[in-house]
C-alpha atoms as a PDB file:
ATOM      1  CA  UNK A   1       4.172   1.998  16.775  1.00  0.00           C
ATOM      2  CA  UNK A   2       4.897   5.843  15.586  1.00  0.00           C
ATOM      3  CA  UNK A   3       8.187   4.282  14.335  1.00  0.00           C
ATOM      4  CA  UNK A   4       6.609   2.329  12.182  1.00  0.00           C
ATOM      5  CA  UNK A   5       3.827   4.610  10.818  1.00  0.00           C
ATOM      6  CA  UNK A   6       6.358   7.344  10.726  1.00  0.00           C
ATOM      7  CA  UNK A   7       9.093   4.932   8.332  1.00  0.00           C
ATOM      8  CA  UNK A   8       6.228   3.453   6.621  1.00  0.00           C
ATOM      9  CA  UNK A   9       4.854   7.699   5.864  1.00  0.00           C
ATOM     10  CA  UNK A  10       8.734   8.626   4.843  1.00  0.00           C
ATOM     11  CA  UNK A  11       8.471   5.704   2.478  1.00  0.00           C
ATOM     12  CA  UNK A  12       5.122   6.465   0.955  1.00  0.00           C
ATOM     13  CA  UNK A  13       5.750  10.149   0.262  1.00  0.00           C
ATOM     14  CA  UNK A  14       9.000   9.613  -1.313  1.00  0.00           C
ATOM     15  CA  UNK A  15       7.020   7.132  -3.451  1.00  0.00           C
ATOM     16  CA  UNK A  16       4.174   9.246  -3.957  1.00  0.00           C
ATOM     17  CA  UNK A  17       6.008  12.631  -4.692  1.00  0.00           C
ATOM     18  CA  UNK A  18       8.579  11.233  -7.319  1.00  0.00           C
ATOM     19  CA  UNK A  19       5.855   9.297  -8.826  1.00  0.00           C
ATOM     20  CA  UNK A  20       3.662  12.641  -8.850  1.00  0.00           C
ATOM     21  CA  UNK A  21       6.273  14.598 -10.212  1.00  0.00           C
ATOM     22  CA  UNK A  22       8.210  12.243 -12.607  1.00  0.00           C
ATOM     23  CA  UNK A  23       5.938   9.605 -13.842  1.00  0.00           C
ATOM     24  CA  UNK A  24       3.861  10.617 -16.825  1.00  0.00           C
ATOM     25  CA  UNK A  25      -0.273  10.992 -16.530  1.00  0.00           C
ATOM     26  CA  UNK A  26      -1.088   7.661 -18.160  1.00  0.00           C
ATOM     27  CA  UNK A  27       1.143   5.758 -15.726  1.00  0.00           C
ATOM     28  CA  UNK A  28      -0.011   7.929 -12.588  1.00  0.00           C
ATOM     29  CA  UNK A  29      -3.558   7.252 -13.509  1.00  0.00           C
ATOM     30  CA  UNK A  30      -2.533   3.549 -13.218  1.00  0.00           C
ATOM     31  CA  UNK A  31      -0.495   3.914 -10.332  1.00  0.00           C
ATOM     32  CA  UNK A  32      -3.883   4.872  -8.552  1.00  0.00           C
ATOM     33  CA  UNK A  33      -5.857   2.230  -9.562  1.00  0.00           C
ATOM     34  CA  UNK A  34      -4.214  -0.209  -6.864  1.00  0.00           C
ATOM     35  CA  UNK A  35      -5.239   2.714  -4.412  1.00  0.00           C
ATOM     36  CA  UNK A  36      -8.857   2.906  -5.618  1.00  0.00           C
ATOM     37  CA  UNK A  37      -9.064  -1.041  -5.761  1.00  0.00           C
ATOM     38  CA  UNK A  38      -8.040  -0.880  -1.887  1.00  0.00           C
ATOM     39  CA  UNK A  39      -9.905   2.033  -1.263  1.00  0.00           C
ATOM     40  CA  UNK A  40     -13.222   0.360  -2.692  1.00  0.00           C
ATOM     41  CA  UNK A  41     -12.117  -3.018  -1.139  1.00  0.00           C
ATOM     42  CA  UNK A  42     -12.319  -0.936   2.513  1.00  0.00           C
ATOM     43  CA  UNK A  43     -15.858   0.812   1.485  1.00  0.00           C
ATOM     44  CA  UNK A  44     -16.820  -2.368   0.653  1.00  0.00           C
ATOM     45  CA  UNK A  45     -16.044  -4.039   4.166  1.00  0.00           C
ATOM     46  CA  UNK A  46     -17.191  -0.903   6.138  1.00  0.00           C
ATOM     47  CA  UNK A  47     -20.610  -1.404   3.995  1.00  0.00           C
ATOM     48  CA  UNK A  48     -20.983  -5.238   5.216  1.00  0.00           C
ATOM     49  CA  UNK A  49     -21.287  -6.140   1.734  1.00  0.00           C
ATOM     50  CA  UNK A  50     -21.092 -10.241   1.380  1.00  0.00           C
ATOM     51  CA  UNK A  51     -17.976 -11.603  -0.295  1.00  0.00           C
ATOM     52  CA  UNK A  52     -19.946 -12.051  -3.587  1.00  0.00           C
ATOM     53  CA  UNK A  53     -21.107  -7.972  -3.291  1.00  0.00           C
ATOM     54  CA  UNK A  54     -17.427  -6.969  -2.170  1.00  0.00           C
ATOM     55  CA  UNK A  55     -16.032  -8.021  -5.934  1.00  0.00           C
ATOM     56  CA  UNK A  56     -18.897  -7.128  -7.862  1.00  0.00           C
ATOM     57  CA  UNK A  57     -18.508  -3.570  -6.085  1.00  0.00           C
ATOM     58  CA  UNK A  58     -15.051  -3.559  -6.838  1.00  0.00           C
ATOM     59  CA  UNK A  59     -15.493  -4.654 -10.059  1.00  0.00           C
ATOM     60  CA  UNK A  60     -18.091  -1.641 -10.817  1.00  0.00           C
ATOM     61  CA  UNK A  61     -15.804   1.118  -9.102  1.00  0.00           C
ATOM     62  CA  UNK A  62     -12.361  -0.047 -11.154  1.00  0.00           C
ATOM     63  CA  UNK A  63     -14.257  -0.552 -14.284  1.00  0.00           C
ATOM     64  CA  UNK A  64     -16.052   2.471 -14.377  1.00  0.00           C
ATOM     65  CA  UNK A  65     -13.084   4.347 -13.496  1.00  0.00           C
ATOM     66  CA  UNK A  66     -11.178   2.624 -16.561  1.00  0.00           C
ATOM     67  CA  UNK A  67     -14.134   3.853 -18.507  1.00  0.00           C
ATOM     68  CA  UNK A  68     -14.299   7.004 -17.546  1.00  0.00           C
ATOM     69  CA  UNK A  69     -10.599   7.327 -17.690  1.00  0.00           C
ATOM     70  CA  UNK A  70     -10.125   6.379 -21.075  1.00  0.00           C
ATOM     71  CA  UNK A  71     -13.234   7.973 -22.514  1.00  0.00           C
ATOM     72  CA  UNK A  72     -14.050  11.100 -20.120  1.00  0.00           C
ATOM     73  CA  UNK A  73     -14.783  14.605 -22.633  1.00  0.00           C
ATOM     74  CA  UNK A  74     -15.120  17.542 -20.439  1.00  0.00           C
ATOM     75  CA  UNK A  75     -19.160  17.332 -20.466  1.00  0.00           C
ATOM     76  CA  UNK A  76     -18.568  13.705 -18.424  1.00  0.00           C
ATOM     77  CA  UNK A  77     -15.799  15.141 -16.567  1.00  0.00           C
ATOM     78  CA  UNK A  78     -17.757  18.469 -15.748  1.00  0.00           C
ATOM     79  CA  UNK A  79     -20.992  16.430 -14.653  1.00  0.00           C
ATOM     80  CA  UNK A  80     -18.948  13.626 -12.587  1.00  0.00           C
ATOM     81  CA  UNK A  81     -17.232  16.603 -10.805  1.00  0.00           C
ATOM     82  CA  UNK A  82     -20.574  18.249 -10.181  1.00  0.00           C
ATOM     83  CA  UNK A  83     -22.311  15.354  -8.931  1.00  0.00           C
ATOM     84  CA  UNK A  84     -19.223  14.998  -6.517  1.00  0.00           C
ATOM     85  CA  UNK A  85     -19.278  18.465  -5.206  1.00  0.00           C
ATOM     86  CA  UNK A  86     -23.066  18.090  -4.384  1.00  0.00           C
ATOM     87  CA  UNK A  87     -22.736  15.511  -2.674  1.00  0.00           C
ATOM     88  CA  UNK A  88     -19.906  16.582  -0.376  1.00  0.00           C
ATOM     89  CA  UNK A  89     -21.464  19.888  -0.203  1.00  0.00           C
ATOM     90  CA  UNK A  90     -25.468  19.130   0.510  1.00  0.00           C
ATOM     91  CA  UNK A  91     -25.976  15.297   0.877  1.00  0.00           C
ATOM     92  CA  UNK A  92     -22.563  14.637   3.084  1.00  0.00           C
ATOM     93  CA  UNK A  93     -23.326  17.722   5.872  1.00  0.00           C
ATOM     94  CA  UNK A  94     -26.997  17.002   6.153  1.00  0.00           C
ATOM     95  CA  UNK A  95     -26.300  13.101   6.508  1.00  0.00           C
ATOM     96  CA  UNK A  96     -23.770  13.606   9.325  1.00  0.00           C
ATOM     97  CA  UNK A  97     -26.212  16.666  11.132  1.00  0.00           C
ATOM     98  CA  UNK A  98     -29.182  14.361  11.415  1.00  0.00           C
ATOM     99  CA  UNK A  99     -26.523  11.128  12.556  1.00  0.00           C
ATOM    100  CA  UNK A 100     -28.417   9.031   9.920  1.00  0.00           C
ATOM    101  CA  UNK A 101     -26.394   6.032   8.781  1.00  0.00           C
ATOM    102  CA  UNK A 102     -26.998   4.780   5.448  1.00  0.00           C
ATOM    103  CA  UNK A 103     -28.393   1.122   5.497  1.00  0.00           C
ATOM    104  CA  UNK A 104     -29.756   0.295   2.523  1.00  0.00           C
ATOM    105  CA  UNK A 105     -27.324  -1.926  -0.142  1.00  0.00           C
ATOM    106  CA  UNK A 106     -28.144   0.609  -3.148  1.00  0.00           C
ATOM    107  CA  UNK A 107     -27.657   3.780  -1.090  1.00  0.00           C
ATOM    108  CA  UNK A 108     -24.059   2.279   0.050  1.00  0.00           C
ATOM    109  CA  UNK A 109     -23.058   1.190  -3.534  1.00  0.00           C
ATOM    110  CA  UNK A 110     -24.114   4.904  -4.896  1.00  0.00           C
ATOM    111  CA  UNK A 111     -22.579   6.638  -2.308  1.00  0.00           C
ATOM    112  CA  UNK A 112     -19.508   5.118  -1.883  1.00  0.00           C
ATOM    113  CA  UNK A 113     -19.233   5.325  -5.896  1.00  0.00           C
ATOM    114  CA  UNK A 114     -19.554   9.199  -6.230  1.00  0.00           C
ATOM    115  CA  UNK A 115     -16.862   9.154  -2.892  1.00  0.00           C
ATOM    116  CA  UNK A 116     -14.202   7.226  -4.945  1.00  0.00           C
ATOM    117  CA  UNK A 117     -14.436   7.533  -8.459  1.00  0.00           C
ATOM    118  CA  UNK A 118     -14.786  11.123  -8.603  1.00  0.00           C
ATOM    119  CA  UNK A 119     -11.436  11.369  -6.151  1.00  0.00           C
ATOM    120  CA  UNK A 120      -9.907   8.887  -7.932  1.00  0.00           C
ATOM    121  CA  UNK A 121     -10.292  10.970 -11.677  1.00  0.00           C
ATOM    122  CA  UNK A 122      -9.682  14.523  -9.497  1.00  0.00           C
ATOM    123  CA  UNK A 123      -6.219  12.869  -8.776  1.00  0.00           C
ATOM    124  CA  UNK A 124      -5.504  12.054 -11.961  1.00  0.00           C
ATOM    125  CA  UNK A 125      -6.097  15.377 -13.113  1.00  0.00           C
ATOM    126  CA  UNK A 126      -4.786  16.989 -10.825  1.00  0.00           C
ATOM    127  CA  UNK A 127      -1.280  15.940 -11.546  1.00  0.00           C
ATOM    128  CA  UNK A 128      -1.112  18.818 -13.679  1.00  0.00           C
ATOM    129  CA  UNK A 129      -0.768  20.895 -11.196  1.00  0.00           C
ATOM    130  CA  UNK A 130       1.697  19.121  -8.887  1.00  0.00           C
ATOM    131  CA  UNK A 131       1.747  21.948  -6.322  1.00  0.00           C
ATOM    132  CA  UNK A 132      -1.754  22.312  -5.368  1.00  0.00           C
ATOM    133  CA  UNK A 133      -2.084  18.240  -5.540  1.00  0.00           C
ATOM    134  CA  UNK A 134       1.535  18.121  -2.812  1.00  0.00           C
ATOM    135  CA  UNK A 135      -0.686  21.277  -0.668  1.00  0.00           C
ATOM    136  CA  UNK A 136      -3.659  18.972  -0.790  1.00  0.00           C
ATOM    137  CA  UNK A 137      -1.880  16.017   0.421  1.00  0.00           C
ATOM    138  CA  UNK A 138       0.277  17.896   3.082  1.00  0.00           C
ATOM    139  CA  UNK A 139      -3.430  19.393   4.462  1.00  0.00           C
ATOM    140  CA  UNK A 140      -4.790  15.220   5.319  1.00  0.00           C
ATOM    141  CA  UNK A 141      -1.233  14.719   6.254  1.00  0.00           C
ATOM    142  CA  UNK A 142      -0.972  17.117   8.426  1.00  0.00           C
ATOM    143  CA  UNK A 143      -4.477  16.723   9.812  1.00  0.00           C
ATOM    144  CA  UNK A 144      -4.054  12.979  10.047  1.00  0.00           C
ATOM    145  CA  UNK A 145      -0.630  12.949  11.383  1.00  0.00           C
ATOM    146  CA  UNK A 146      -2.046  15.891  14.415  1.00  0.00           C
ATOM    147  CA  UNK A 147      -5.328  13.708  15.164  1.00  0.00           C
ATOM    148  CA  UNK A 148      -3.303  10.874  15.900  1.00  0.00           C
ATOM    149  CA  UNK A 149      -0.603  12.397  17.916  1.00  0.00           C
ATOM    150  CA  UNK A 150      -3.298  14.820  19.870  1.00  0.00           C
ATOM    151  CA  UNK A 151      -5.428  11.562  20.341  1.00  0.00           C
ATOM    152  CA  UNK A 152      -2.413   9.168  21.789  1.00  0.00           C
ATOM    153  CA  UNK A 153      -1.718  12.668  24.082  1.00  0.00           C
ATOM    154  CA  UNK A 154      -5.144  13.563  25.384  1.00  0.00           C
ATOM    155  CA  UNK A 155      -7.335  11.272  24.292  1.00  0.00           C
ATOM    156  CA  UNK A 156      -9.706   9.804  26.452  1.00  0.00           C
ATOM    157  CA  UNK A 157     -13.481   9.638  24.724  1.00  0.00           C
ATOM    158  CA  UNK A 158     -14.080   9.296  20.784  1.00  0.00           C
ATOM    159  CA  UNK A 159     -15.273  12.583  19.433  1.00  0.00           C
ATOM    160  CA  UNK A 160     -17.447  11.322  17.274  1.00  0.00           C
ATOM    161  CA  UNK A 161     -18.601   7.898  17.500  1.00  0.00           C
ATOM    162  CA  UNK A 162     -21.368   8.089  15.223  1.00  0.00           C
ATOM    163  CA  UNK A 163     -19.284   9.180  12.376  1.00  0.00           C
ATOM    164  CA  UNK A 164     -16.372   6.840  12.619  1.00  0.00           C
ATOM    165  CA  UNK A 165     -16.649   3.615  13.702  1.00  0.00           C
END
């Protein structure tokens, strides 16, 4: 199993570094949108949307994205990175402190909108600056890559069940 995930890593950051550093922004952008289609295909499922709700979900993060994408001034861009920050920063924390889970279908749909869109634009942008995006990635990497080994080592209990299912 660490074989695998440790071939199929090598893979993806070859992919993901030569497309980051090679590919101009218009075709990173749309090398993305496959990630942010799986990526809202996942929320979707975690959300227990209904197969109808899944696409029309998907539909409304990958079109909105396009939109913003190809129409996005700074004032749009400012305010969709705003609205993202407050929500990691005041709406996330106090969520997770008080171990509410979000049930309601509208709650889910605008929550897991301002998770991915606004990553999914920061990304884009952030190609620009390829070292702070390849520092970014190495930090989840890293983190990721530790969890997992640290959990196959000592793991016994979840740490936190209500978080991650």
């Amino acid at each position: 199993m660490l074989s695998t995930r440790l071939a199929t890593g090598t893979a993806l950051l070859v992919v993901v570094v030569s497309a980051l550093l090679y590919l101009p922004n218009p075709w990173w952008n749309a090398l993305l949108i496959p990630v942010l289609a799986g990526a809202s295909w996942e929320w979707s499922r975690l959300a227990r949307y209904a197969a109808a709700a899944r696409w029309g979900f998907c539909a409304l993060v990958l079109g909105s994205a396009i939109a913003l994408w190809l129409g996005a001034g700074p004032v749009i861009t400012a305010v969709l990175l705003a609205i993202s920050c407050a929500f990691w920063l005041l709406v996330a924390p106090a969520w997770l402190a008080a171990r509410r889970r979000v049930q309601s279908a509208i709650a889910l749909t605008i929550t897991g909108w301002i998770v991915l869109v606004p990553a999914w634009f920061a990304l884009g942008r952030l190609q620009a600056r390829p070292g702070q995006l390849l520092a970014l990635f190495a930090i989840v990497w890293l983190a990721d890559t530790g969890a997992y080994a640290a959990g196959r080592a000592w793991g016994k209990h979840k740490l936190a069940v209500h978080i991650s299912p």
